[in-house]
Protein backbone atom coordinates (compact mmCIF):
# COMPACT_ATOMS: atom_id res chain seq x y z
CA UNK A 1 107.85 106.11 115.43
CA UNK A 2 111.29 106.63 116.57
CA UNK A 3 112.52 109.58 118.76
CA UNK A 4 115.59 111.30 117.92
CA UNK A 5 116.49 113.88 120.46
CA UNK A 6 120.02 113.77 122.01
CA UNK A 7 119.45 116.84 124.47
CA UNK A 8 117.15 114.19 126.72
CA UNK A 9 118.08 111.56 128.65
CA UNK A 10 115.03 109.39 129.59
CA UNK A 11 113.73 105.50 128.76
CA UNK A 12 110.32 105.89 126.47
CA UNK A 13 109.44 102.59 128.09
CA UNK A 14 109.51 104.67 131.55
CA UNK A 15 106.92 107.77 130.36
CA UNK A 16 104.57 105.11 128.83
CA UNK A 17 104.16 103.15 132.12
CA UNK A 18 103.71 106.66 133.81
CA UNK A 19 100.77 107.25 131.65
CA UNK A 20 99.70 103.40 131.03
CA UNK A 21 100.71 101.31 133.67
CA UNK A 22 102.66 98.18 133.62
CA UNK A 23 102.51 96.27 130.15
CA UNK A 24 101.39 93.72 129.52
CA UNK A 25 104.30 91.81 128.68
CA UNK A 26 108.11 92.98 128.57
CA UNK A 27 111.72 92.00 127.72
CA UNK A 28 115.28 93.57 128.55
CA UNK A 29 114.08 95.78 124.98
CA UNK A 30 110.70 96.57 124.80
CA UNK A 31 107.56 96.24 126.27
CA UNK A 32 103.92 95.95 125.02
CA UNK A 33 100.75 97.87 125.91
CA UNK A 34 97.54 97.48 124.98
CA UNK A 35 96.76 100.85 122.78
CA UNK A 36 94.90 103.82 124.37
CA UNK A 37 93.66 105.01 120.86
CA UNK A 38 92.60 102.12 118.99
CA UNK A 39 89.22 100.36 120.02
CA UNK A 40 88.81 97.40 121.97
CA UNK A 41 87.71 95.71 119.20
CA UNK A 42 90.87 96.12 117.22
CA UNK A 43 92.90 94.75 119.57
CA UNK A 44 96.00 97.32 119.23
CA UNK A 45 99.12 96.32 120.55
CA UNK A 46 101.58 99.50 121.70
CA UNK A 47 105.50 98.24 121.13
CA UNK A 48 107.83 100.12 123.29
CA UNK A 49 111.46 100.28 122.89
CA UNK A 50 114.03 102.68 124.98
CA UNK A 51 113.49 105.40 121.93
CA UNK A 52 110.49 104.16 119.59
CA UNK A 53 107.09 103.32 119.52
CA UNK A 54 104.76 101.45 117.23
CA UNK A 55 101.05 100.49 117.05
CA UNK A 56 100.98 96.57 115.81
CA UNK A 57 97.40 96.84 115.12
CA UNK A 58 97.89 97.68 111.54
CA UNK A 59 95.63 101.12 111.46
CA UNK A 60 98.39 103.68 111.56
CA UNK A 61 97.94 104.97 114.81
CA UNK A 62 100.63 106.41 117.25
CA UNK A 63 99.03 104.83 120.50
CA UNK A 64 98.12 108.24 121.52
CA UNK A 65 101.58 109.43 122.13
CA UNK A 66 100.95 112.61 119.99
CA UNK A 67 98.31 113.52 122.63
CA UNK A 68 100.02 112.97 126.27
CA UNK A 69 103.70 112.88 124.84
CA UNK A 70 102.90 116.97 124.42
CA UNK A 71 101.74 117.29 128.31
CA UNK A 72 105.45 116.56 129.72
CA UNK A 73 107.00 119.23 131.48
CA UNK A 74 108.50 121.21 128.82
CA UNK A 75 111.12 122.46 131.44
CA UNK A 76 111.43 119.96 133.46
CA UNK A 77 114.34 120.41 136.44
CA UNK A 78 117.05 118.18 135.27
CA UNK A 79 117.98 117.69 131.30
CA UNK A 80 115.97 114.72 129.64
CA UNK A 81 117.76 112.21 127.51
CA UNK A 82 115.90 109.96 125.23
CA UNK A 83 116.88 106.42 124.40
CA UNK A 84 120.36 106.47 126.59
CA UNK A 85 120.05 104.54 129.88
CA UNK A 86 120.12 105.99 132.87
């Protein structure tokens, strides 16, 4: 899934650790988390970039983004910006 939103400034990479952790593996673009919503026994893969995410493990799942992603401060104190650096 990729998120468009130009009124935000923020890293997607950065909210998923908050909630996840540190990945398991990561380059200068991405980074890779196991996947909160599939089973252990699927072995999902969450790929991170600055402004999308994707479950590799071939189920059609969103990682579980669509559950915490809605918990963020909707008002938070300084102006959010998704997928520009900060």
């Amino acid at each position: 899934m990729t998120v468009k939103n130009h009124s935000t400034l923020i890293d997607l990479r950065d909210l998923v650790e908050t909630h996840l952790g540190k990945p398991l593996a990561a380059s200068p673009h991405a980074g890779l988390w196991r996947c909160p919503a599939c089973s252990s026994e699927r072995h999902g893969l969450l790929l991170v970039s600055v402004n999308e995410y994707k479950c590799l493990s071939g189920y059609g799942c969103d990682g579980g983004a669509s559950e915490w992603m809605h918990n963020i401060d909707p008002a938070p104190d300084e102006p959010l910006m998704i997928g520009v650096p900060a």
